[in-house]
Structure formats: structure tokens, C-alpha cells
N, C-alpha and C. Protein backbone atom coordinates (compact mmCIF):
# COMPACT_ATOMS: atom_id res chain seq x y z
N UNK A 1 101.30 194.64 69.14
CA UNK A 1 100.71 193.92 70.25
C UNK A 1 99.68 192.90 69.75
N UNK A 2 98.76 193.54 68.75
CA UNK A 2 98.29 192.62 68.28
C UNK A 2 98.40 191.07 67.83
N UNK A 3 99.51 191.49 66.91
CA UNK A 3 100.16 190.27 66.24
C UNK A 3 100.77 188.80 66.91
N UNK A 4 101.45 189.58 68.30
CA UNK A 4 101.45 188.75 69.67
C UNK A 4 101.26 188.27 69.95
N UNK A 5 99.59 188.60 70.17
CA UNK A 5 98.19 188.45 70.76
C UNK A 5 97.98 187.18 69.48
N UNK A 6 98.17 187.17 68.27
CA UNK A 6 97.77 186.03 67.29
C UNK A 6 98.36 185.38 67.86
N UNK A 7 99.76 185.38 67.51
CA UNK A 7 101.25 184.40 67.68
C UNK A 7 100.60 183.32 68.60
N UNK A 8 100.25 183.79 69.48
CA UNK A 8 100.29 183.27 71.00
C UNK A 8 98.88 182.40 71.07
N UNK A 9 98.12 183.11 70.34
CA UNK A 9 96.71 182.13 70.62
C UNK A 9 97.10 181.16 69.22
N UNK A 10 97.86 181.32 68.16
CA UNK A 10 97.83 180.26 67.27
C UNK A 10 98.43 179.16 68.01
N UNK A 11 100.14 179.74 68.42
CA UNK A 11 100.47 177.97 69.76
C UNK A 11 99.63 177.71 70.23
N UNK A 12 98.39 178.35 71.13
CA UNK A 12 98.20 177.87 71.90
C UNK A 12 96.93 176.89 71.60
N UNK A 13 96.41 177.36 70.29
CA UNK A 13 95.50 176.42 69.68
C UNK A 13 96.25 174.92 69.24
N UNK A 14 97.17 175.14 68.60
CA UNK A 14 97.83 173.84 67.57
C UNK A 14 98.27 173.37 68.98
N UNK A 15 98.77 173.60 70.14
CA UNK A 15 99.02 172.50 71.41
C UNK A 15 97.66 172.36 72.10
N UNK A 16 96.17 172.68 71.92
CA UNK A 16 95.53 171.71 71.85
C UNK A 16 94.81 171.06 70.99
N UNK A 17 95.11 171.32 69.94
CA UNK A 17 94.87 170.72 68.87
C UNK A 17 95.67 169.12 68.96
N UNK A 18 97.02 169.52 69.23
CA UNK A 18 97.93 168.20 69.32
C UNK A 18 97.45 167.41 70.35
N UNK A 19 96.89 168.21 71.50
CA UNK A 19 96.53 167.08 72.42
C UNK A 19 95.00 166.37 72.03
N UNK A 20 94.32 167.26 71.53
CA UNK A 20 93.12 166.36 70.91
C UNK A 20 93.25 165.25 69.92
N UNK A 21 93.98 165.46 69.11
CA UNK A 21 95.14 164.38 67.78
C UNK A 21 95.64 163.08 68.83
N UNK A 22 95.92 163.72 69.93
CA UNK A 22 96.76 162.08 71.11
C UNK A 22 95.30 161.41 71.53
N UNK A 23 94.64 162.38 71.86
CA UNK A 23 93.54 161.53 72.10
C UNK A 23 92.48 160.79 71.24
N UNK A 24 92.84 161.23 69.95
CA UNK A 24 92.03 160.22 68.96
C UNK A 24 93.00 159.31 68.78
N UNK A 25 93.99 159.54 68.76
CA UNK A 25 95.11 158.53 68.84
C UNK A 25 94.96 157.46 69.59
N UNK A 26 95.00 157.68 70.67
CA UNK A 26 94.73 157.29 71.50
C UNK A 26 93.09 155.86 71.50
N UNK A 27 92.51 156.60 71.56
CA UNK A 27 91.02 156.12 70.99
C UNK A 27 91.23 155.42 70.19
N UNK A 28 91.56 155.60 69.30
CA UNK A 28 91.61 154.44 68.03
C UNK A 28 92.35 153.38 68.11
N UNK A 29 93.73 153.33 69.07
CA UNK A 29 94.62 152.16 69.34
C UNK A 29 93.59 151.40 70.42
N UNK A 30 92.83 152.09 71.31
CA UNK A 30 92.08 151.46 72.17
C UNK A 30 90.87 150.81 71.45
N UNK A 31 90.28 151.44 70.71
CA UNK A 31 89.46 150.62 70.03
C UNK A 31 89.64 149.21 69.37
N UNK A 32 91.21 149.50 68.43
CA UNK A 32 92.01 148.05 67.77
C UNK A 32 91.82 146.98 69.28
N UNK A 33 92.27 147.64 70.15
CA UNK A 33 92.66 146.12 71.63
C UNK A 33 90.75 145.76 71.83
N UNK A 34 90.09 146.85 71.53
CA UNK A 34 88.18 146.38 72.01
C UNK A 34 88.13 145.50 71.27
N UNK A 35 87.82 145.31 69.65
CA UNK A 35 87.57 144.91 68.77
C UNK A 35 88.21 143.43 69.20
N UNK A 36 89.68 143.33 69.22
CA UNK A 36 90.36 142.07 68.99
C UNK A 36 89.77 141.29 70.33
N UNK A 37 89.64 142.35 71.62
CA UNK A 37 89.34 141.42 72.85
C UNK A 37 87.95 140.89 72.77
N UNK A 38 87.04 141.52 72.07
CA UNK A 38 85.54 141.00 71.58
C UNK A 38 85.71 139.58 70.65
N UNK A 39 86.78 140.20 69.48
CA UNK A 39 86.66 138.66 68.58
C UNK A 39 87.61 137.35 69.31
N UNK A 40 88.37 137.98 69.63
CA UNK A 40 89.39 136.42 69.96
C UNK A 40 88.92 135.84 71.93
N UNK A 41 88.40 137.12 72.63
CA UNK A 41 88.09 136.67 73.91
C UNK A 41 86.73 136.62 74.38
N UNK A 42 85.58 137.24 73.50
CA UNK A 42 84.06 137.72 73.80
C UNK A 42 84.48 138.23 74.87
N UNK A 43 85.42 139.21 74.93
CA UNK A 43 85.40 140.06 76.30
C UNK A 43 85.66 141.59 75.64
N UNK A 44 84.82 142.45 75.65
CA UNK A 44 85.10 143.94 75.58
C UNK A 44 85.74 144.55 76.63
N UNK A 45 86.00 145.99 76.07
CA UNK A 45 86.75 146.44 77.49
C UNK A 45 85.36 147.78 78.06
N UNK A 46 85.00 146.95 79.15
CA UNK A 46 83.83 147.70 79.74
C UNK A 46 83.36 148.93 79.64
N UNK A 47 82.49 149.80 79.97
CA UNK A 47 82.37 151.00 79.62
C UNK A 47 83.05 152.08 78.49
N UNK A 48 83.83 151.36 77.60
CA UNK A 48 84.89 151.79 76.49
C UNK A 48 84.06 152.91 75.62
N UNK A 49 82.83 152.65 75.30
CA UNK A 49 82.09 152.96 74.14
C UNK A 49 81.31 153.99 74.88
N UNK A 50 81.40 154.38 76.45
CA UNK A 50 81.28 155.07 76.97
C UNK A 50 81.54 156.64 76.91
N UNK A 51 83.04 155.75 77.33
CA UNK A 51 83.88 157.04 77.87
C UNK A 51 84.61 157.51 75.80
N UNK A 52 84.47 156.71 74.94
CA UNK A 52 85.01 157.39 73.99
C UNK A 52 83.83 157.69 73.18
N UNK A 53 82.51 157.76 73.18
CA UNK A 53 81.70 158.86 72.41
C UNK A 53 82.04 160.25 73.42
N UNK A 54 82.03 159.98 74.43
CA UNK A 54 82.12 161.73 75.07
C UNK A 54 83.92 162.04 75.23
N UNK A 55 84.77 161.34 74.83
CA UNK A 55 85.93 161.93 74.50
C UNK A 55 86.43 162.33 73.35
N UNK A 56 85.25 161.62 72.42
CA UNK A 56 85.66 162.25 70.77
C UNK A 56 85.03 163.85 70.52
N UNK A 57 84.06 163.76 71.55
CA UNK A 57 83.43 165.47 71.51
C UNK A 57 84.12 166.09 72.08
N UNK A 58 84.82 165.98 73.26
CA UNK A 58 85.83 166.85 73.80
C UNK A 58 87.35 167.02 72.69
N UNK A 59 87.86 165.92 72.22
CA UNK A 59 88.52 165.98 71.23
C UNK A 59 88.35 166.67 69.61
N UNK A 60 87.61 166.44 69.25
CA UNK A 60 86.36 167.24 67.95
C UNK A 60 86.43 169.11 68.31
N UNK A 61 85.65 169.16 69.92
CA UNK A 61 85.46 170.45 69.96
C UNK A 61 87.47 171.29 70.10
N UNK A 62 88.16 170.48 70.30
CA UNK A 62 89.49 171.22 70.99
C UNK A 62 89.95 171.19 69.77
N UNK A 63 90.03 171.05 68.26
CA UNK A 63 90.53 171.40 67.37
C UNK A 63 89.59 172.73 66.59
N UNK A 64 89.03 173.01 67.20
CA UNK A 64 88.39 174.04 66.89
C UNK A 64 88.93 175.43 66.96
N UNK A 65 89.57 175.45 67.90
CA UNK A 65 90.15 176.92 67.66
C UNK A 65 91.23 176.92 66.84
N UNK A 66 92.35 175.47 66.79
CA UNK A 66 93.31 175.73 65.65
C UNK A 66 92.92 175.90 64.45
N UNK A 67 91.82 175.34 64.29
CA UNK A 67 90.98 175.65 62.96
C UNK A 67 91.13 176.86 62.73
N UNK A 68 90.90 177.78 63.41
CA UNK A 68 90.12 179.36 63.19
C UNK A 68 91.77 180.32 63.30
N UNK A 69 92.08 179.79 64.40
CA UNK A 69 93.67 180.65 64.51
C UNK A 69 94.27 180.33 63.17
N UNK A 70 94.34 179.33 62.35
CA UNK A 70 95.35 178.93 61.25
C UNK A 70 94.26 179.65 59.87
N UNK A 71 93.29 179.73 60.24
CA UNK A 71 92.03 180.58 59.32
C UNK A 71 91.96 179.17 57.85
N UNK A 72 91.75 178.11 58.44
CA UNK A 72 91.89 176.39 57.86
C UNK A 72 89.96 176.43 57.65
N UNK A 73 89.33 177.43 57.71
CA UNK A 73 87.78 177.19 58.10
C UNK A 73 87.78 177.88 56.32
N UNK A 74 86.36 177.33 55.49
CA UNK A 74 86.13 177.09 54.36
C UNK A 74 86.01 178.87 53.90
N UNK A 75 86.86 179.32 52.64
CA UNK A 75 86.72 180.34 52.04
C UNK A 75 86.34 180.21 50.63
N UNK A 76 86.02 181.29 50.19
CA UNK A 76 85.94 181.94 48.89
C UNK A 76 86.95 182.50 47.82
N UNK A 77 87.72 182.05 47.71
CA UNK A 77 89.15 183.03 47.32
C UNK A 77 88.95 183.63 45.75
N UNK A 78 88.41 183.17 44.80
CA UNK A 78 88.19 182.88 43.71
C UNK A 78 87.53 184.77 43.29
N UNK A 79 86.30 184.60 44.32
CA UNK A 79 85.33 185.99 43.95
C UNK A 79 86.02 186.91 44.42
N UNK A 80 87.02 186.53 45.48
CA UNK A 80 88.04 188.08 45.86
C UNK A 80 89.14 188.00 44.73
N UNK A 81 89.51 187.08 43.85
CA UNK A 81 90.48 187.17 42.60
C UNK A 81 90.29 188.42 41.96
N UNK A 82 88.61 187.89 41.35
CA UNK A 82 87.73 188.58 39.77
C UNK A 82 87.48 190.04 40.44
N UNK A 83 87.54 190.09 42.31
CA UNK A 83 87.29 191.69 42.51
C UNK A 83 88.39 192.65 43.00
N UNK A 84 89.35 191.83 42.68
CA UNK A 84 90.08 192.45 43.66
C UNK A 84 90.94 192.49 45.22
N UNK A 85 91.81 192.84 45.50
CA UNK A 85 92.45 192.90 47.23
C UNK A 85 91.88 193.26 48.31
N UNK A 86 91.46 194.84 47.61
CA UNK A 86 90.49 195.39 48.72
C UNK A 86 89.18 194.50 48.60
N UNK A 87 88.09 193.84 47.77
CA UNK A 87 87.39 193.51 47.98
C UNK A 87 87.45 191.93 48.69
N UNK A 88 88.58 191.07 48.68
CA UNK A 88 89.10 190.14 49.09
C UNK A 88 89.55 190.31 50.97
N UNK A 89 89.70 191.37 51.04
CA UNK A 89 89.60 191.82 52.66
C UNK A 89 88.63 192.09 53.02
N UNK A 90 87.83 192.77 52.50
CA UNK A 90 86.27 193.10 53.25
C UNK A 90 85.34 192.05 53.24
N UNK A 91 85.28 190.38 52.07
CA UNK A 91 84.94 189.38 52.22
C UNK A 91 85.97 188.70 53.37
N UNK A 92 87.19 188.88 53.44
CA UNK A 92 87.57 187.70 54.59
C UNK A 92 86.89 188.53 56.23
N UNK A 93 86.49 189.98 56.07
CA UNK A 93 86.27 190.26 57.29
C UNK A 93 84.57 189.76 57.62
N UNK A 94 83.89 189.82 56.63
CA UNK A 94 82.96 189.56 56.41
C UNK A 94 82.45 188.29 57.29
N UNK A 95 83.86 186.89 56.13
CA UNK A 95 83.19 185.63 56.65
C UNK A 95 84.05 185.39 58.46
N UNK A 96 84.97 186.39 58.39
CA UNK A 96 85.23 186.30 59.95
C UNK A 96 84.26 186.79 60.75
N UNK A 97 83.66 188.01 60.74
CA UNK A 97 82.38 188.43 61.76
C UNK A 97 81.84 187.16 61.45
N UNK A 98 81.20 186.60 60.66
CA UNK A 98 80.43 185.64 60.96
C UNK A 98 80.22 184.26 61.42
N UNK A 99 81.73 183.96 61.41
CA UNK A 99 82.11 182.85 61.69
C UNK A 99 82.42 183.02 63.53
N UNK A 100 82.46 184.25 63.78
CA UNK A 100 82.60 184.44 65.39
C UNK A 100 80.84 184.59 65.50
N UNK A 101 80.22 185.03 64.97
CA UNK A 101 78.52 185.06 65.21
C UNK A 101 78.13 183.18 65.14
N UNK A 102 78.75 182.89 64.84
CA UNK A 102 78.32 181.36 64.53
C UNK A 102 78.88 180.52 66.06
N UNK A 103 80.12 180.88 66.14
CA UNK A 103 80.63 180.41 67.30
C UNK A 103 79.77 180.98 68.45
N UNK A 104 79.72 182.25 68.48
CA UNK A 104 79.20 182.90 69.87
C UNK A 104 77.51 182.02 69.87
N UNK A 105 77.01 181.98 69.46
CA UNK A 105 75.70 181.18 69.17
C UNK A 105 75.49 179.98 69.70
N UNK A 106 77.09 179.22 69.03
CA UNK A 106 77.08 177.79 69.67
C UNK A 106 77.19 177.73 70.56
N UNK A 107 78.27 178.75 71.69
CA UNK A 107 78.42 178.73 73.23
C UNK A 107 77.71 179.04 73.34
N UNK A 108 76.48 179.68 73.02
CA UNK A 108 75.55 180.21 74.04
C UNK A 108 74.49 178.72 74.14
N UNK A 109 74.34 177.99 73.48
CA UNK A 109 73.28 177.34 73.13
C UNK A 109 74.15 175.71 73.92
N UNK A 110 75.55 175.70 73.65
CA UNK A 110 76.25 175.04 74.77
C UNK A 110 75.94 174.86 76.34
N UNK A 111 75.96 176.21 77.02
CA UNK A 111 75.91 176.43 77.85
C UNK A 111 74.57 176.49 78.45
N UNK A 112 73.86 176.57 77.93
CA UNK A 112 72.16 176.29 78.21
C UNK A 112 71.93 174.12 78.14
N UNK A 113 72.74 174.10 77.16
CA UNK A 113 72.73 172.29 76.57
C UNK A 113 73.29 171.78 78.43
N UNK A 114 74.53 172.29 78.04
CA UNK A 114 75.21 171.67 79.34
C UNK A 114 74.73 171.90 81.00
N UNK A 115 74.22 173.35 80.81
CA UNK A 115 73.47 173.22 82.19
C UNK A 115 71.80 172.81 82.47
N UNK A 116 71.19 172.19 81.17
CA UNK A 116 70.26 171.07 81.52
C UNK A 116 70.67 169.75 82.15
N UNK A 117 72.51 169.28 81.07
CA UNK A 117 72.96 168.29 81.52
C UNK A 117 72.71 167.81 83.40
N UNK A 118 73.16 169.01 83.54
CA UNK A 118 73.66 169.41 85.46
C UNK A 118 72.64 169.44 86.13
N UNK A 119 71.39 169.73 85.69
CA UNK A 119 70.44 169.63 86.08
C UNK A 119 69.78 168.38 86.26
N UNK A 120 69.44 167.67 85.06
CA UNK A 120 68.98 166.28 84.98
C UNK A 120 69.91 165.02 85.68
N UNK A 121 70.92 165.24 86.00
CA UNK A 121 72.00 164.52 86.03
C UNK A 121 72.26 163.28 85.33
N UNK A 122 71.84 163.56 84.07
CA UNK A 122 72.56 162.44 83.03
C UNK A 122 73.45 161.70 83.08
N UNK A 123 73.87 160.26 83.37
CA UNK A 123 75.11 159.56 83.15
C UNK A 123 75.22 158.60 82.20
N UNK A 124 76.67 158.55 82.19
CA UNK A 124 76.42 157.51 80.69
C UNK A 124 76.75 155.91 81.48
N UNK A 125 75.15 155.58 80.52
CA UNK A 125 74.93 154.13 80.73
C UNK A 125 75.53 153.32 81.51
N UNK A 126 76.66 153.00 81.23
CA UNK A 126 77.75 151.94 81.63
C UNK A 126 78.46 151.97 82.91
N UNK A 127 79.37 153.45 82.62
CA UNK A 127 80.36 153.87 83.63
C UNK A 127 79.75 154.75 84.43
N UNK A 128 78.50 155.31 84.21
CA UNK A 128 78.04 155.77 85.14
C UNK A 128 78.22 157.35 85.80
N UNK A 129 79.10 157.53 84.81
CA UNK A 129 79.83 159.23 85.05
C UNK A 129 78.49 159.92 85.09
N UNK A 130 78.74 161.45 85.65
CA UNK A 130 78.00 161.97 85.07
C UNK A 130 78.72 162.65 83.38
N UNK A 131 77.93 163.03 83.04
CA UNK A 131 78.53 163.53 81.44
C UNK A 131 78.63 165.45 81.61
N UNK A 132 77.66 165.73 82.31
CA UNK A 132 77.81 167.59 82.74
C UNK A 132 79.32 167.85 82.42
N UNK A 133 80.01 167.10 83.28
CA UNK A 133 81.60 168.04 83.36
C UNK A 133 82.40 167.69 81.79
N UNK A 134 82.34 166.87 81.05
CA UNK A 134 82.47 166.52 79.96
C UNK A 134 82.22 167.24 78.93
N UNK A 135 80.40 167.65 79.03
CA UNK A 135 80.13 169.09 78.20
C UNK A 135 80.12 170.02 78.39
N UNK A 136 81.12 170.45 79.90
CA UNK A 136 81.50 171.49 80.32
C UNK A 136 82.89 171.77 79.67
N UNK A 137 83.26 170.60 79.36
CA UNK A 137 85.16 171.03 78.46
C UNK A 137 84.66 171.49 77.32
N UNK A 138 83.72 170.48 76.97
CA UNK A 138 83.30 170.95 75.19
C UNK A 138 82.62 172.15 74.92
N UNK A 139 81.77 172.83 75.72
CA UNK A 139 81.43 173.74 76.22
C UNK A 139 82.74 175.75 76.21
N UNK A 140 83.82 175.07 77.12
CA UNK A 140 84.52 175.76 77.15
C UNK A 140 85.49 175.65 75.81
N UNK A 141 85.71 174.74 75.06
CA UNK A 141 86.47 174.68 73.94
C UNK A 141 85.94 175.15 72.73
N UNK A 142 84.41 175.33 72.76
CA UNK A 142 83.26 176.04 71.83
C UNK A 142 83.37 177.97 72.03
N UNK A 143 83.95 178.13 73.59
CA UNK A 143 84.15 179.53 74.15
C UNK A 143 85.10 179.80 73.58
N UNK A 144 86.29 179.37 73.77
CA UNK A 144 87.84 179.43 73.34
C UNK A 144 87.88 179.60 72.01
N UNK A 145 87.08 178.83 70.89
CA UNK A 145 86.73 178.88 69.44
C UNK A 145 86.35 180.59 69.13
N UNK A 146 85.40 180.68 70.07
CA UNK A 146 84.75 182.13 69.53
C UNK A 146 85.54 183.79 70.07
N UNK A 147 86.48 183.26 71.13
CA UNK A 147 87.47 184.28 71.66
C UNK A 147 88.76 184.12 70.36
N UNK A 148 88.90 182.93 69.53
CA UNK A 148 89.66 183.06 68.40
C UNK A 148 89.11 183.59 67.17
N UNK A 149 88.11 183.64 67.40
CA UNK A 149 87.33 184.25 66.11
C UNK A 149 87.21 185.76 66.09
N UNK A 150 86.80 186.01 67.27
CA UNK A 150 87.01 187.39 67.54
C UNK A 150 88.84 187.73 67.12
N UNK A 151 89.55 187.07 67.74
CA UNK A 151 91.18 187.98 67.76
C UNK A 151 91.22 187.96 66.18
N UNK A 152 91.04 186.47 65.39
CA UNK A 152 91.01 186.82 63.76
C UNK A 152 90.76 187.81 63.34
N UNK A 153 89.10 188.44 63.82
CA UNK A 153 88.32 188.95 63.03
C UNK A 153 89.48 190.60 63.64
N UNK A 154 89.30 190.94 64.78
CA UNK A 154 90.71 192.38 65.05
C UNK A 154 91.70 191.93 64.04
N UNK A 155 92.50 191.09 63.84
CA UNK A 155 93.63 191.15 63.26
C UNK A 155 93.15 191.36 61.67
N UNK A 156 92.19 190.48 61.09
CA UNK A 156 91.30 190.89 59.81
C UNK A 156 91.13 192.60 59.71
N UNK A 157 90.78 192.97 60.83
CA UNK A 157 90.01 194.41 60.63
C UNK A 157 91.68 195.14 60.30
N UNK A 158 92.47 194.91 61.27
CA UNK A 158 93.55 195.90 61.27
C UNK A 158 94.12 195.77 60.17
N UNK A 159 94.31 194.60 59.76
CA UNK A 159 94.93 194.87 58.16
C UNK A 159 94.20 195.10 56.89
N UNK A 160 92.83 195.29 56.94
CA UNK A 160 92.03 195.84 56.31
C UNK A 160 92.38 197.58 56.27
N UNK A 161 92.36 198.14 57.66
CA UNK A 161 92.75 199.08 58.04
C UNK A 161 94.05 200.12 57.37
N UNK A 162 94.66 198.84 57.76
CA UNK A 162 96.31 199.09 57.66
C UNK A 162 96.50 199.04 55.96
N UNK A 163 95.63 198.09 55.06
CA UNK A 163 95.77 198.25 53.67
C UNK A 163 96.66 196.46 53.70
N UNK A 164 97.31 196.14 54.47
CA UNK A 164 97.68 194.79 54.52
C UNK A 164 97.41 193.44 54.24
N UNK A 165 97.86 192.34 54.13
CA UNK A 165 96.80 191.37 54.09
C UNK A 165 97.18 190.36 55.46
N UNK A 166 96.45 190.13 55.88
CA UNK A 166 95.84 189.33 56.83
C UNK A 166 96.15 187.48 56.93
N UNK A 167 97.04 187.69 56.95
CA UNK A 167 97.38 186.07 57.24
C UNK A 167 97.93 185.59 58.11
N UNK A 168 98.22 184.26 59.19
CA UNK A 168 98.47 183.95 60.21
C UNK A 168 100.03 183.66 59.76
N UNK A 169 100.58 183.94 60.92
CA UNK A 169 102.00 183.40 61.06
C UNK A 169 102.46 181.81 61.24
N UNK A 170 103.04 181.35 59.80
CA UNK A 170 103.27 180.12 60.56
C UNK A 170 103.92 179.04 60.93
């Protein structure tokens, strides 16, 4: 059941991962048409610089959990060589608890960020949005990060458990 339980949150990370990838995509072809409509027309495309600093954070934060589901986040492999398998599992469980202590931290500190946003009612400059619901995605994609960190860190433990090694399906 467990393993499932990976399977399923790894798709479901790498499809938004892919959709965050369209949207820098995205962004960046829009930027090429800003740039050219500034040099060849002195005409920008209005509020642009707006709406894409707060879509690169929503984009930024949504590759975050494929990060963690694909276990693509920075290791040690070298010191679990010189010690060993078993000691090479109890370091990957290690930097997994902590890498979900790191996440859980950031949502919490998110969610305090974002509901000052809601409070103050911040908008950006130009277009005038408010930005709250914006760092409410990034917000929730910082949550989603740390509910993957956790399933890692179970699937880490069980094959620690189990004597196994611990790697994502892929």
C-alpha cells in the first residue's frame, strides 16, 4: 500500500512539476515578445513584470514536491559508501526527517507570511491584483512539499525496516 501511496504522489508531483515547466515556458516566450515590444515599439506589455514575479513563485514553489518524490534534493552518498548500507539508510532517513522538518517550518511560516498578505491587502503595483491568493498557491505547494516529505521519509523508514533500499520508482 505503501509503495502506491509513492507511485501516485511521484505522478502526481512530475504533472505539476510539468505544469510549472509550461509556465516558465511560458514566461520566458512572453518575456522574448516584452523585450522586442519595448525595443522595436517603446511599448511593453503592461502589468507583465507583475503578474510574472508572482507566477515564477507559484511555478518555483510547484516543483517542489517532484523534487522530494524523485528524492533529486542534495545527498551525501560517499560517507554511506566508507560506512556501509545499513549506515547509508539511517543517513538517508536522517536527511529525510529533516528535510520534512525544514518543509513543515516553511508552511508554517508561509501561512503566517500569507495571512499578513490578506490582511494588509497588498497588490501588485500595476495590475492591481491582490497577491494573498497567489501566496496562497505557493503556500499550499510548500504544504504539498512537506506531505511528500513525510510519505519519503515512511517509505525511507519501511525499508530501513524491511532491510531494503529505498528508492523511488521511475
Amino acid at each position: 500500500m505503501l509503495a502506491r501511496l509513492e507511485a501516485q504522489t511521484l505522478r502526481a508531483a512530475r504533472w505539476l512539476a510539468l505544469g510549472a515547466c509550461s509556465t516558465l515556458l511560458v514566461i520566458s516566450i512572453v518575456t522574448l515578445v516584452d523585450v522586442l515590444l519595448r525595443w522595436l515599439f517603446s511599448a511593453p506589455i503592461r502589468g507583465f513584470f507583475d503578474f510574472a514575479g508572482i507566477a515564477m513563485a507559484v511555478a518555483g514553489a510547484a516543483c517542489f514536491p517532484a523534487l522530494l518524490a524523485q528524492r533529486g534534493n542534495i545527498s551525501v552518498r560517499f560517507v554511506g559508501k566508507l560506512l556501509g548500507p545499513r549506515a547509508t539508510r539511517v543517513l538517508d532517513a536522517f536527511g529525510a526527517l529533516v528535510t520534512l522538518a525544514f518543509f513543515v517550518a516553511m508552511a508554517w511560516q508561509y501561512v503566517y507570511f500569507t495571512i499578513d498578505l490578506a490582511r494588509s491587502g497588498e497588490r501588485l503595483p500595476i495590475l492591481q491584483w491582490q497577491v494573498w491568493p497567489w501566496w496562497t498557491i505557493v503556500t499550499l505547494m510548500i504544504g504539498a512539499s512537506a506531505l511528500v516529505a513525510a510519505i519519503v521519509l515512511l517509505f525511507i523508514v519501511r525499508g530501513h525496516v524491511s532491510g531494503e533500499a529505498a528508492e523511488p520508482d521511475s
